[in-house]
Each structure stands twice: as structure tokens, then as C-alpha cells.
Protein backbone atom coordinates (compact mmCIF):
# COMPACT_ATOMS: atom_id res chain seq x y z
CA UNK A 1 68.20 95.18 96.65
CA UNK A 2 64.46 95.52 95.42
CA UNK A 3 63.91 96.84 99.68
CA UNK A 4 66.38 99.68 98.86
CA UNK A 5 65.03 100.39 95.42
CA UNK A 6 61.41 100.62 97.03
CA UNK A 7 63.17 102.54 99.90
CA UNK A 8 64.94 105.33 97.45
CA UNK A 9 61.90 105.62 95.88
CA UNK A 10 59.76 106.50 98.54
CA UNK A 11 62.05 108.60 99.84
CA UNK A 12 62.16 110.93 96.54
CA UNK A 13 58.25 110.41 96.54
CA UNK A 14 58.24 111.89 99.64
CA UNK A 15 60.58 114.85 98.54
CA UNK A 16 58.58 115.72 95.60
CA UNK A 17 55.45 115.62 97.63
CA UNK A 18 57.26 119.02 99.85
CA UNK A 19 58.36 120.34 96.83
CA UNK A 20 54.61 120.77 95.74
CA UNK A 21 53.54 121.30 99.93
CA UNK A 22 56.38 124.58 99.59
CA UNK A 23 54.53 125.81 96.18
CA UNK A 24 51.51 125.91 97.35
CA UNK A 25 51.75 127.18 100.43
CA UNK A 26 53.21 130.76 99.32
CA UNK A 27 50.90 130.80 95.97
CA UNK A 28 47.04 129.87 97.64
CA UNK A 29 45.54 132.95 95.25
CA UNK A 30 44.49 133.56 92.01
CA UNK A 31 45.38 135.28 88.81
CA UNK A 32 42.90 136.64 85.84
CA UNK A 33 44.57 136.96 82.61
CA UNK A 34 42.95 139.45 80.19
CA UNK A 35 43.97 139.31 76.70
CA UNK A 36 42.76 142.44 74.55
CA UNK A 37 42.76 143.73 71.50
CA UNK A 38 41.91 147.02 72.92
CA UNK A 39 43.28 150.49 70.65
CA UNK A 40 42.93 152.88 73.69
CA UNK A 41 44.11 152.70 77.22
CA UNK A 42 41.04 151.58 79.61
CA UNK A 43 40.52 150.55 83.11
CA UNK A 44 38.17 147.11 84.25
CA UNK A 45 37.83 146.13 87.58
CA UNK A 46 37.16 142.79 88.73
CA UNK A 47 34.90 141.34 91.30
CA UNK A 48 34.53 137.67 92.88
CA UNK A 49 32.27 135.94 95.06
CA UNK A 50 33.47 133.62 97.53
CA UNK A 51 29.50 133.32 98.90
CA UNK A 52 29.23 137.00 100.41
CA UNK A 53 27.96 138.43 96.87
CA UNK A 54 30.00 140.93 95.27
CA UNK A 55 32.07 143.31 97.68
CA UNK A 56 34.21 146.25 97.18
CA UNK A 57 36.89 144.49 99.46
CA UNK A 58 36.67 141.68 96.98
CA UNK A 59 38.10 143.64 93.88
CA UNK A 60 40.75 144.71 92.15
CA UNK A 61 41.57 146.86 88.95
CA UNK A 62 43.46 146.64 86.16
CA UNK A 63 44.77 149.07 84.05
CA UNK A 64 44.55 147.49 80.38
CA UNK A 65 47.64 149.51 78.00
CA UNK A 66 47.56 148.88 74.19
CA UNK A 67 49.99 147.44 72.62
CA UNK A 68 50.92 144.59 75.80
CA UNK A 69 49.63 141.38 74.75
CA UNK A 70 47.84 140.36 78.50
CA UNK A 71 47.02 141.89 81.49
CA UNK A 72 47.32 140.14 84.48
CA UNK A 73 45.28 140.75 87.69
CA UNK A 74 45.91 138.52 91.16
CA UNK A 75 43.16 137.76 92.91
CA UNK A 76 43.89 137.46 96.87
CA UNK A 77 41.18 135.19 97.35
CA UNK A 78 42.12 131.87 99.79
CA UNK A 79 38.44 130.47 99.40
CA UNK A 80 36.84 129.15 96.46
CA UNK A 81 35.48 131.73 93.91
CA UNK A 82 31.53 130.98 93.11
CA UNK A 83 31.19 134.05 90.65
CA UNK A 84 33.54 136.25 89.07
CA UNK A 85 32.36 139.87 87.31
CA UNK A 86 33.88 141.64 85.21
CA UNK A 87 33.24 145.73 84.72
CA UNK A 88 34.72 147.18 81.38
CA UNK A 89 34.36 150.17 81.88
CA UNK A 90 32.78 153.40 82.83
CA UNK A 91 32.05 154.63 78.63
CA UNK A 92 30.14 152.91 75.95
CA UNK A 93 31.35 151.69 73.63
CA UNK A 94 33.20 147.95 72.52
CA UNK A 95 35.48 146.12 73.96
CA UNK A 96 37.24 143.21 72.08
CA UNK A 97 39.09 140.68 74.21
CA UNK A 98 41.21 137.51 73.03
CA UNK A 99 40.64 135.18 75.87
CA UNK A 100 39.88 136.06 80.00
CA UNK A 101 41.57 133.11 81.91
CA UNK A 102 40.77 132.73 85.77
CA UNK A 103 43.61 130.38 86.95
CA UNK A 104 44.85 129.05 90.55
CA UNK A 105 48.21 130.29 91.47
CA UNK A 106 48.76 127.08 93.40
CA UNK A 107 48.95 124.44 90.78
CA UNK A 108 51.13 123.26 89.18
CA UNK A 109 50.27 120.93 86.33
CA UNK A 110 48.21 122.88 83.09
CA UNK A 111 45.14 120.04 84.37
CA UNK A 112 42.08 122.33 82.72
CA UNK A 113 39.36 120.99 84.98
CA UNK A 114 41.33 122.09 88.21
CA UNK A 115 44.17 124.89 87.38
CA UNK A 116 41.99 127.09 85.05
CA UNK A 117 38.18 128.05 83.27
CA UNK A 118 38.22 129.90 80.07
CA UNK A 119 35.70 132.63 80.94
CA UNK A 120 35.57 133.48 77.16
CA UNK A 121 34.35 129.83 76.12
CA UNK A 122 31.36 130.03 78.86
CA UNK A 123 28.37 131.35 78.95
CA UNK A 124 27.77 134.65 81.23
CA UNK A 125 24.83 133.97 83.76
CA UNK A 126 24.12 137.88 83.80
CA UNK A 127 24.68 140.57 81.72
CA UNK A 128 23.69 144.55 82.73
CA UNK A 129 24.38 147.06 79.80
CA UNK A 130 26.07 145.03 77.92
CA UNK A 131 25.67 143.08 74.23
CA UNK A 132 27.96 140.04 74.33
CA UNK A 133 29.00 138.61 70.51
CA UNK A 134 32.03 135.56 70.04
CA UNK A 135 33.15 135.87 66.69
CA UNK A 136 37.34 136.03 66.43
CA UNK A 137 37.37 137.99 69.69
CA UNK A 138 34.91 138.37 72.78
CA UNK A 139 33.06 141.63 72.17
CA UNK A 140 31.64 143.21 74.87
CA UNK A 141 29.60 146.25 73.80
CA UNK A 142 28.54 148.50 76.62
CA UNK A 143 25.72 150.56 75.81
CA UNK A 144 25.32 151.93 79.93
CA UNK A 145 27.60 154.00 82.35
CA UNK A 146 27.85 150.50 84.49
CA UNK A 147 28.34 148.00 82.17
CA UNK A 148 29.25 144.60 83.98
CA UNK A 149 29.13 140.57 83.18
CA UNK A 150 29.14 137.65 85.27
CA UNK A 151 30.34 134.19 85.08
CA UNK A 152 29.72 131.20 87.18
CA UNK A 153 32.71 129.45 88.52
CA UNK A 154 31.31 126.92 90.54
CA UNK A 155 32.78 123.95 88.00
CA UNK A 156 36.25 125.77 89.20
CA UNK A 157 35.57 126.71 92.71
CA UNK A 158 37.84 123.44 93.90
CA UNK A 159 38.99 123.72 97.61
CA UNK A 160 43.09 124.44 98.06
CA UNK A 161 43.43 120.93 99.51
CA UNK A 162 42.35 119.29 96.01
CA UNK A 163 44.89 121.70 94.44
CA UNK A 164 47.61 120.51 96.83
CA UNK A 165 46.46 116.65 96.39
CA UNK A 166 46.51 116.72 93.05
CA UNK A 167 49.97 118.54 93.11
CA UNK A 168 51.92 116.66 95.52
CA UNK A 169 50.38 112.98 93.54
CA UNK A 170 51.82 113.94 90.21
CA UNK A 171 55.06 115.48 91.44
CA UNK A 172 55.86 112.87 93.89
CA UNK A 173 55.28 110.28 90.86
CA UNK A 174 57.88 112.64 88.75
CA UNK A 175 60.12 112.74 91.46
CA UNK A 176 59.98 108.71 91.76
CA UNK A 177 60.08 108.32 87.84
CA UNK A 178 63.61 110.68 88.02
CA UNK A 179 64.90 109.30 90.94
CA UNK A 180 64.84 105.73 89.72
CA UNK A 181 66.06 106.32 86.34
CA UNK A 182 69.28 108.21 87.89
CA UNK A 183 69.92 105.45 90.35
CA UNK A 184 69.59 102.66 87.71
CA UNK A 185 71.07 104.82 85.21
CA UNK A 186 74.34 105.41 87.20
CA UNK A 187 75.15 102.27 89.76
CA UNK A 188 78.08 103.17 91.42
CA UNK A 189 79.04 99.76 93.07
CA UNK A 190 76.05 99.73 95.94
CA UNK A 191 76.49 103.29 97.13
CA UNK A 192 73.57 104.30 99.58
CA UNK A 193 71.89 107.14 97.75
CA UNK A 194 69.72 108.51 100.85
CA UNK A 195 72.66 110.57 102.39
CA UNK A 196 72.30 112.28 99.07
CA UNK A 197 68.62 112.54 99.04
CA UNK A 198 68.55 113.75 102.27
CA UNK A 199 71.68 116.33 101.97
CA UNK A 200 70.44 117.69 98.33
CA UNK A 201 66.85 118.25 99.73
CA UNK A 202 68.11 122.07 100.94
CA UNK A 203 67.24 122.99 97.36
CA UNK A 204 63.62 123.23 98.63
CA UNK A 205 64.47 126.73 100.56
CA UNK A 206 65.29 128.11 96.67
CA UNK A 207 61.99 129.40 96.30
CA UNK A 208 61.20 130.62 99.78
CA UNK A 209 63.90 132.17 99.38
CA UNK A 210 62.89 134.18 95.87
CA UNK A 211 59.35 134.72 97.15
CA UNK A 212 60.36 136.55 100.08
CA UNK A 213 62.80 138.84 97.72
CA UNK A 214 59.97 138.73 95.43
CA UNK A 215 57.04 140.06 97.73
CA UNK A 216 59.82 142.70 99.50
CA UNK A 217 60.85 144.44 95.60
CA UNK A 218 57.55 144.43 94.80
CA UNK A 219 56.77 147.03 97.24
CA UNK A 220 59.34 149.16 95.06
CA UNK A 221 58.81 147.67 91.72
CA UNK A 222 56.15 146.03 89.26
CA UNK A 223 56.90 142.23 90.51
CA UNK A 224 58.14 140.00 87.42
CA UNK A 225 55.96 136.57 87.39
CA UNK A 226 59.15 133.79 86.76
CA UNK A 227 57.50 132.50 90.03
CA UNK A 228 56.74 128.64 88.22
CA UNK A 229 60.29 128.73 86.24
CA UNK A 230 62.26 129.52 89.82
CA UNK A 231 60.41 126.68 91.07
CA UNK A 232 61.31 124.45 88.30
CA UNK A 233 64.64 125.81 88.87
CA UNK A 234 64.82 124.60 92.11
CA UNK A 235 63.60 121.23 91.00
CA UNK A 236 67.08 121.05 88.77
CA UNK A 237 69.29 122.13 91.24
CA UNK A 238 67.51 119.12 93.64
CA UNK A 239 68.04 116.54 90.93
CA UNK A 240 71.65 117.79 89.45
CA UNK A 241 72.80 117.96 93.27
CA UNK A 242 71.80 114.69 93.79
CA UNK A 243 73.86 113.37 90.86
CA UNK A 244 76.60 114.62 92.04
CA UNK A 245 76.51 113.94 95.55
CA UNK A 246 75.92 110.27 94.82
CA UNK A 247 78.66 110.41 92.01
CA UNK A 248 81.15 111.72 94.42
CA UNK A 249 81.82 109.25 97.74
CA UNK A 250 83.94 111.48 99.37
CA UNK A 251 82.78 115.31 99.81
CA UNK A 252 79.72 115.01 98.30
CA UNK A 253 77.92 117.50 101.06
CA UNK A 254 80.30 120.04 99.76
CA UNK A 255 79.69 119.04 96.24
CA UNK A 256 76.08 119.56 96.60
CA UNK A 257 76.05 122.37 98.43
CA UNK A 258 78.47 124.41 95.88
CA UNK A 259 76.30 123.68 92.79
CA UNK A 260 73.12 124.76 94.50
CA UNK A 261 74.87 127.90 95.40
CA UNK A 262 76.94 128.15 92.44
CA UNK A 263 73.80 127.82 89.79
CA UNK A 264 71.66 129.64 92.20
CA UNK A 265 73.87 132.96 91.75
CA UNK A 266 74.11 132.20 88.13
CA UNK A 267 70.59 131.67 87.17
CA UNK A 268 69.32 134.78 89.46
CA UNK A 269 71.93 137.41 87.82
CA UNK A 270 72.37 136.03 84.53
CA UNK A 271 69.13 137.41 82.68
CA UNK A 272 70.00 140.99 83.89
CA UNK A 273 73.88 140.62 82.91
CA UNK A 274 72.64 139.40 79.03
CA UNK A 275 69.71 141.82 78.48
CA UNK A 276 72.10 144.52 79.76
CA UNK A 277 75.14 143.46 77.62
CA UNK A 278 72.49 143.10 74.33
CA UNK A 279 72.95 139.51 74.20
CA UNK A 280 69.16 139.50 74.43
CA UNK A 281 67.09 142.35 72.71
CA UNK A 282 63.97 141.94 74.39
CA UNK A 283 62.78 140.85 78.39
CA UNK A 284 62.23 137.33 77.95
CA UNK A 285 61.79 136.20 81.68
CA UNK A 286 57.83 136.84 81.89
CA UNK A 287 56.86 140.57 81.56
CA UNK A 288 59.67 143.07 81.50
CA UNK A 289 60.05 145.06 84.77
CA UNK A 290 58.71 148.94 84.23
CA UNK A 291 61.85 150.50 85.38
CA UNK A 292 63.89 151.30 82.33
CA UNK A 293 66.92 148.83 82.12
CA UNK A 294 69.70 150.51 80.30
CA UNK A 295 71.42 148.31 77.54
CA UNK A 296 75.36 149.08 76.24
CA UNK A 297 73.74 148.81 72.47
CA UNK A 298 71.15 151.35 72.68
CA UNK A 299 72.24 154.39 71.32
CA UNK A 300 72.51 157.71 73.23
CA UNK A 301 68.50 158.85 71.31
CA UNK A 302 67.20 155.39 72.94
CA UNK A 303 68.45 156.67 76.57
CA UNK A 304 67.88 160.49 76.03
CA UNK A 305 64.36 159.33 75.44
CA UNK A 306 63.69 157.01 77.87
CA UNK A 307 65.11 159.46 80.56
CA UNK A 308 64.28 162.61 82.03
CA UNK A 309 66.48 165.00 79.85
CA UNK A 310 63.92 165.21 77.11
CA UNK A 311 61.57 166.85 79.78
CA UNK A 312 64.36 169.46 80.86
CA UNK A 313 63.43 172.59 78.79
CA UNK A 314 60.07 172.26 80.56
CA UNK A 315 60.58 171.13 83.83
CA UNK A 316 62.95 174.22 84.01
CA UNK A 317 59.88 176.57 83.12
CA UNK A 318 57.71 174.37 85.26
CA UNK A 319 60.13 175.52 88.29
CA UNK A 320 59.91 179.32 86.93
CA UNK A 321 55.95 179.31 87.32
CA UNK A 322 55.71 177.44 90.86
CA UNK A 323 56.83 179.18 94.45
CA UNK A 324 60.06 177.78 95.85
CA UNK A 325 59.96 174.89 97.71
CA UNK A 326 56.40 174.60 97.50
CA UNK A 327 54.14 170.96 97.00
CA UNK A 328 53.29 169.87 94.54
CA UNK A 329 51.55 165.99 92.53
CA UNK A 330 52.09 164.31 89.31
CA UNK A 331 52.51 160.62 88.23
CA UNK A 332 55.15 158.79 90.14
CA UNK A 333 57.88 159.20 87.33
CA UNK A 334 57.30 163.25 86.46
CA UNK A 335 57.58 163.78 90.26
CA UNK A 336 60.94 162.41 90.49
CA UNK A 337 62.19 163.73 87.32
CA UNK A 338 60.60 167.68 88.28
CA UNK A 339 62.11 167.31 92.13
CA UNK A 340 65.42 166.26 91.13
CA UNK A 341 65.87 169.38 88.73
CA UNK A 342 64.03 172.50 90.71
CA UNK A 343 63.24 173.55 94.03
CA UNK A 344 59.81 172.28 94.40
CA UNK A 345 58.79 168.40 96.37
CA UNK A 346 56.57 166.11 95.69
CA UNK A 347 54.37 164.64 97.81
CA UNK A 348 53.65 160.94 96.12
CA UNK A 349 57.34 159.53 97.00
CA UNK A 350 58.54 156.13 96.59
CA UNK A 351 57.60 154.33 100.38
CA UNK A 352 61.28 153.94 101.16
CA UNK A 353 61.74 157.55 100.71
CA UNK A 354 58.77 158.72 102.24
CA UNK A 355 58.51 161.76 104.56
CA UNK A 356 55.43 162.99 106.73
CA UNK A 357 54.15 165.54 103.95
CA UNK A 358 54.31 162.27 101.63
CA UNK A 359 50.70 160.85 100.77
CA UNK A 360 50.36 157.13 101.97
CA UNK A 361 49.67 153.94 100.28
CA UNK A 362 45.96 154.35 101.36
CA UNK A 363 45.55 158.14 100.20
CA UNK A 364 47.28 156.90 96.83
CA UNK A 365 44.85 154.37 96.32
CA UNK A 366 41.92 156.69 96.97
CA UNK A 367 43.67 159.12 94.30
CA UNK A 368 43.81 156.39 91.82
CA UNK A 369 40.04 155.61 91.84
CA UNK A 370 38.56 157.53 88.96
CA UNK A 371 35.27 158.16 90.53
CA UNK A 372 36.80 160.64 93.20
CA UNK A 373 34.99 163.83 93.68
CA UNK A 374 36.50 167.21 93.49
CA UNK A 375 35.66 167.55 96.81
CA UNK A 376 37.66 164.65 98.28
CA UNK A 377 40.47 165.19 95.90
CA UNK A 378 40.65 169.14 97.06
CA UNK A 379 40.27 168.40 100.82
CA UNK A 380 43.35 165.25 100.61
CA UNK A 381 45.07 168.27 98.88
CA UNK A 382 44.47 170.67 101.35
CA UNK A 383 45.38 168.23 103.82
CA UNK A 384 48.88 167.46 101.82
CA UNK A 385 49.42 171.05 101.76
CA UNK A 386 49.55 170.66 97.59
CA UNK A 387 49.82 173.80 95.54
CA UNK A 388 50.52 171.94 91.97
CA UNK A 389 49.64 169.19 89.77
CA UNK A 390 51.59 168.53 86.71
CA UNK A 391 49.85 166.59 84.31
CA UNK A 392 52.25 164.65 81.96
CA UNK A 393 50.61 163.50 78.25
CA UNK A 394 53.41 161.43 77.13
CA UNK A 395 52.15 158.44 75.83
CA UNK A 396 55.56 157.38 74.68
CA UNK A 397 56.53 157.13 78.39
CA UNK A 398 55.80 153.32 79.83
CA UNK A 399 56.17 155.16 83.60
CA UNK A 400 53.61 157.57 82.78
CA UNK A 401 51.23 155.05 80.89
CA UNK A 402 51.66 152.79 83.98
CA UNK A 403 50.67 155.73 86.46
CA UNK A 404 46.77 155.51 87.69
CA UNK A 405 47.37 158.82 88.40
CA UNK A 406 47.72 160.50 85.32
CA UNK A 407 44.05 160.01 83.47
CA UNK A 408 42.76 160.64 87.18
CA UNK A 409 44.74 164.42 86.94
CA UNK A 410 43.46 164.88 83.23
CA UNK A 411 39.95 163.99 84.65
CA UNK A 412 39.28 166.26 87.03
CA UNK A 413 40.78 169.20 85.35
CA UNK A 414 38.53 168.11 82.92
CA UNK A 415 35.46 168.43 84.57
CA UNK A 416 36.42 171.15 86.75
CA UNK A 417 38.30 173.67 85.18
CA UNK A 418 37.39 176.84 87.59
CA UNK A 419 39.18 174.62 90.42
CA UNK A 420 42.70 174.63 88.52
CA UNK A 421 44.42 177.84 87.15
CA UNK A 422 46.59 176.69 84.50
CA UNK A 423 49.96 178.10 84.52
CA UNK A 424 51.62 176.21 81.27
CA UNK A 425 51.89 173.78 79.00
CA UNK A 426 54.68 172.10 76.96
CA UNK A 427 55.32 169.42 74.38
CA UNK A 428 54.64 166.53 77.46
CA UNK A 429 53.84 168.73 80.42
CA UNK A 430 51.20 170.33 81.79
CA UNK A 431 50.63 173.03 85.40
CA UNK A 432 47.91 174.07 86.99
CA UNK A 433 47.98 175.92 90.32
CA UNK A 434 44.97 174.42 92.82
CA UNK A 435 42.38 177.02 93.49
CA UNK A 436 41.78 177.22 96.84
């Protein structure tokens, strides 16, 4: 009896232990939380050193929106980070931040030493153009055009296999812990529990499963991080399928196999189905998505405002000013709303409805970086065969705040009004013809 015990639980050890393998293997990156306090939209960009210094491969930027309580940038990063820099900005001015957390993507367990380093609780190891004061928020004042400060992270920089270690130890010990209190808990006359170990253990291909859905919508859409709670999820249906499978002698495959499906479908559809019926008010499954979910409860002002109707009387004069069927480039959202009403195409198109006059994922990324010259911008638009921008200054908007392109538009209209003849403005939107 104790043989079988010691058997069962090495056997669940041994299941928790590719739980954490599964986890780790699709999450090896990392992900820097910003929390701000900031009162006007602003952009910071983030660099790391893995030991090659400070690259422009080895960056990424995030757009930082009042109002949204953190920011969250991922880091694709397999190697340990030495050095992590932080660039607030391109204005002086200050910068007030609640906590900066740089945390690995692959653990598990909140264990501080090895899952994450408050950068706000350290002391930079370089500061350029910038004043640095702790008080009830970081300030950062930038008195320079290229303010920047670094942290060390070499107390953090642990190798993926420690991460992995120190996951698979403490899960495989949970796993045990579970495992033996079920079988002790419920003795159902000598019944070998291992078929039902064994059988239940499909529950690891639950979040494989959700990361490849995951990393394909996120191509479309901004990509909702539940990616720990499916996991735990997973973990349930594993342990609930296992109860039943050893409660039920005969059938129990079929058992298992229709609860994992059965809670699988439920738990993936059911916080859509409530936050669409107005059970729930508010996105509570980690940051709500940026398309507009409708809701039966919201009134018909709450979807005439979040929609493109509001924008009608203008987009209709917007389609008197431009030439038929001519090109034209806005933010993501105005483009759709402007080519479904008039005559005119855009040229920024979702990818799975992109055409060969449609600007690529590359030549969108060079339009989003705020330093790009007039020059470049005019000869991509020449290129693009783009007559039009429309600039749209609804704040209100979350697809418009979301857009890098839109303060990249106001910019360079900004700074170089003889290169855009403006044609009208409205309440939210703005033409201008490109001079060529």
C-alpha cells in the first residue's frame, strides 16, 4: 500500500513537473509594467542589454494613455537582461510613475528574487538629462531632448533553466500535496488511480491550445493577458478530471474527457456571453480588448458614440473634398469608418484584408516612429500612391487614442505645413491634400 502511495505520488510529481515544462516553454520572455500617473498621452521606449550594449533591435515602445492604470510592454528577450533603459520621452518636462516592474513571463510562483525587480525601489546606475526624486511617485524630470535612465539587472538576469527548476520543484510538490489528499480523501475500495492520472493528463494541451489562438488573434487584435489564469485553468480541469475518472470505475475515459471539454467551452465563452448580457459592467479578465464590445444595457447614446455614426456629417464632406476613388491614410479606425461610407480607400488595412496598394507591417512601423522625416514620410507616400491624410482629434475615441499614427499625422503637419494643403476640418476630423 505505502509502494502505491509513493507510486501515485510520483506519478502526479511528475505531471506537475510538464505542467510547468508546457508554461515555460511558450512564455521564455519578458514583460515591463509601467504604472503612471501621467495627465497627457506620451510615448517611452525601452531598451535592454543582454551583453551587446543597447541596440535598436533590442527595443520596444509603449504608448502610455491617461486614465489606464499600467502599461504593459513584452520584452522578446530569451537571454538574460544585464541592463534595462528607459527613455521618457522626447520633451521636458516630469514624469511621475507609480512603480516600473521588469518581470519573467516564464514563472510561475510571485518568488521576488527570481520572477521580478522593482526598478522603482533601485538605484539607477546612469542618468542623462534627467533629475530623479522618490517621494509618493518616481519623478523623472527631463530637462534634455534625450532624456534616458538605466538600471542594473544583473541581481535578476537568472538563466531560463533556473526559472524552469524552480517552477517545475514547487509545482510538482503542489501537484503531490493535491494528489495525495484526493486519493486519501476519497478511497474507493483499492481502485488503481494511475489509469486516471495518465488518461486526465490531456488537460496539459489546454494551454497550447489558447496560446496558439492567442498569438494568431493577436495579429488582428490587442492580445488580452489571462495567459497565467488559462493555465491555472487547465490545472482544475487536470485535478477535477481526475476525481472523476477515479470516482467512476466504469467509463471514466469518457467521464474525463467530457468535463475537460465541457468546462473548456464554458470557461472560454462565458466572460464574453456575461459582459455582453450586462451581467458584468466592466472587462474583468485582464485588460479589456480595444475593439468595442457591444452590451444589451447600453443605451442607443453609448453605441452611437462608440461607433462611426457620430463621424457621418463629416466623413460625408470629407468624401465631397477628396477625388473619387483616390488614396488616402488615417489611424486604423477613421480609415475603416471613412472607406465604408465614400468612395475613397485606404491604404493602412487590417493584414487579413490587405491588398497590394496596402502599406505593410514594416512600412507601418516606420510610420509610427515619431522621428520620421518629411522626406521619408512623403517618398513612402509617393510610393503608396497617397493623396490624403485625415487626421482624427477625438480623444474620446479608445481606437484613435490607441493609433501610433495619429500624433505622428498631427506632427508632421505640424512642422510642415507648406507640405499639406488643408481642405477641412470638423468637430473630430481633419483633411489635408499631400503637396506633391
Amino acid at each position: 500500500m505505502r509502494w502505491r502511495q509513493l507510486i501515485d505520488s510520483a506519478l502526479f510529481f511528475l505531471v506537475g513537473v510538464s505542467f510547468a515544462g508546457v508554461f515555460a516553454a511558450f512564455n521564455p520572455d519578458y514583460t515591463l509594467i509601467i504604472e503612471s500617473n501621467f495627465f497627457h498621452r506620451a510615448s517611452v521606449q525601452v531598451f535592454w542589454n543582454s551583453g551587446d550594449g543597447f541596440l535598436e533591435d533590442q527595443s520596444a515602445t509603449a504608448r502610455i494613455i491617461p486614465g489606464e492604470e499600467s502599461t504593459r510592454v513584452r520584452i522578446k528577450e530569451n537571454a538574460a537582461i544585464r541592463q534595462l533603459r528607459l527613455d521618457s520621452g522626447k520633451q521636458p518636462g516630469s514624469y511621475f510613475f507609480s512603480k516600473i516592474t521588469l518581470s519573467r513571463d516564464a514563472c510561475l510562483f510571485p518568488v521576488s528574487a527570481y520572477c521580478f525587480v522593482e526598478l522603482t525601489q533601485i538605484a539607477p546606475v546612469r542618468t542623462n538629462q534627467v533629475k530623479v526624486e522618490i517621494d509618493d511617485y518616481f519623478e523623472i524630470y527631463a530637462s534634455g531632448i534625450d532624456p534616458n535612465i538605466v538600471w542594473s539587472t544583473e541581481v535578476f538576469s537568472h538563466r531560463i533553466w533556473v526559472i524552469v527548476l524552480l517552477n517545475a520543484v514547487l509545482l510538482g510538490i503542489l501537484f503531490s500535496f493535491i494528489g495525495v489528499l484526493i486519493t486519501r480523501g476519497f478511497s474507493f475500495n483499492g481502485i488503481n488511480s494511475r489509469p486516471a492520472i495518465v488518461s486526465t493528463s490531456c488537460a496539459l494541451l489546454i494551454y497550447p491550445l489558447y496560446w496558439a489562438c492567442a498569438e494568431v488573434s493577436a495579429q488582428y487584435f490587442e492580445r488580452i493577458s489571462i495567459d497565467r489564469p488559462v493555465f491555472f485553468f487547465s490545472v482544475f480541469i487536470f485535478f477535477s478530471g481526475f476525481l472523476l475518472a477515479y470516482n467512476n470505475r466504469q467509463g471514466w475515459r469518457h467521464y474525463a474527457l467530457r468535463l475537460t471539454l465541457a468546462v473548456l467551452l464554458v470557461g472560454l465563452i462565458s466572460p464574453e456571453v456575461l459582459f455582453h448580457l450586462g451581467v458584468i459592467n466592466q472587462w474583468r479578465f485582464g485588460s479589456e480588448p480595444s475593439a468595442y464590445h457591444w452590451q444589451i444595457d447600453r443605451t442607443f447614446a453609448d453605441n452611437f458614440n462608440h461607433s462611426s455614426l457620430r463621424y457621418q456629417k463629416e466623413i460625408t464632406q470629407i468624401g465631397e473634398f477628396a477625388e473619387q476613388e483616390s488614396r488616402f491614410l488615417s489611424d486604423r479606425a477613421s480609415s475603416l469608418y471613412i472607406t465604408a461610407s465614400e468612395d475613397i480607400y485606404l491604404v493602412n488595412s487590417m493584414p487579413h484584408h490587405r491588398t497590394e496598394s496596402s502599406l505593410s507591417e514594416g512600412e507601418t512601423k516606420d510610420l509610427c516612429n515619431t522621428e520620421i522625416s518629411e522626406p521619408e514620410f512623403s517618398s513612402l507616400m509617393r510610393l503608396r500612391q497617397v493623396s490624403y491624410i485625415v487626421i482624427n482629434h477625438d480623444e474620446e475615441n479608445p481606437h484613435v487614442a490607441r493609433s501610433c499614427l495619429t500624433p505622428v499625422l498631427a506632427q508632421l503637419v505640424g512642422k510642415h505645413p507648406d507640405r499639406f494643403s488643408h481642405l477641412f476640418s470638423g468637430p473630430n476630423l481633419s483633411l489635408y491634400q499631400i503637396v506633391r
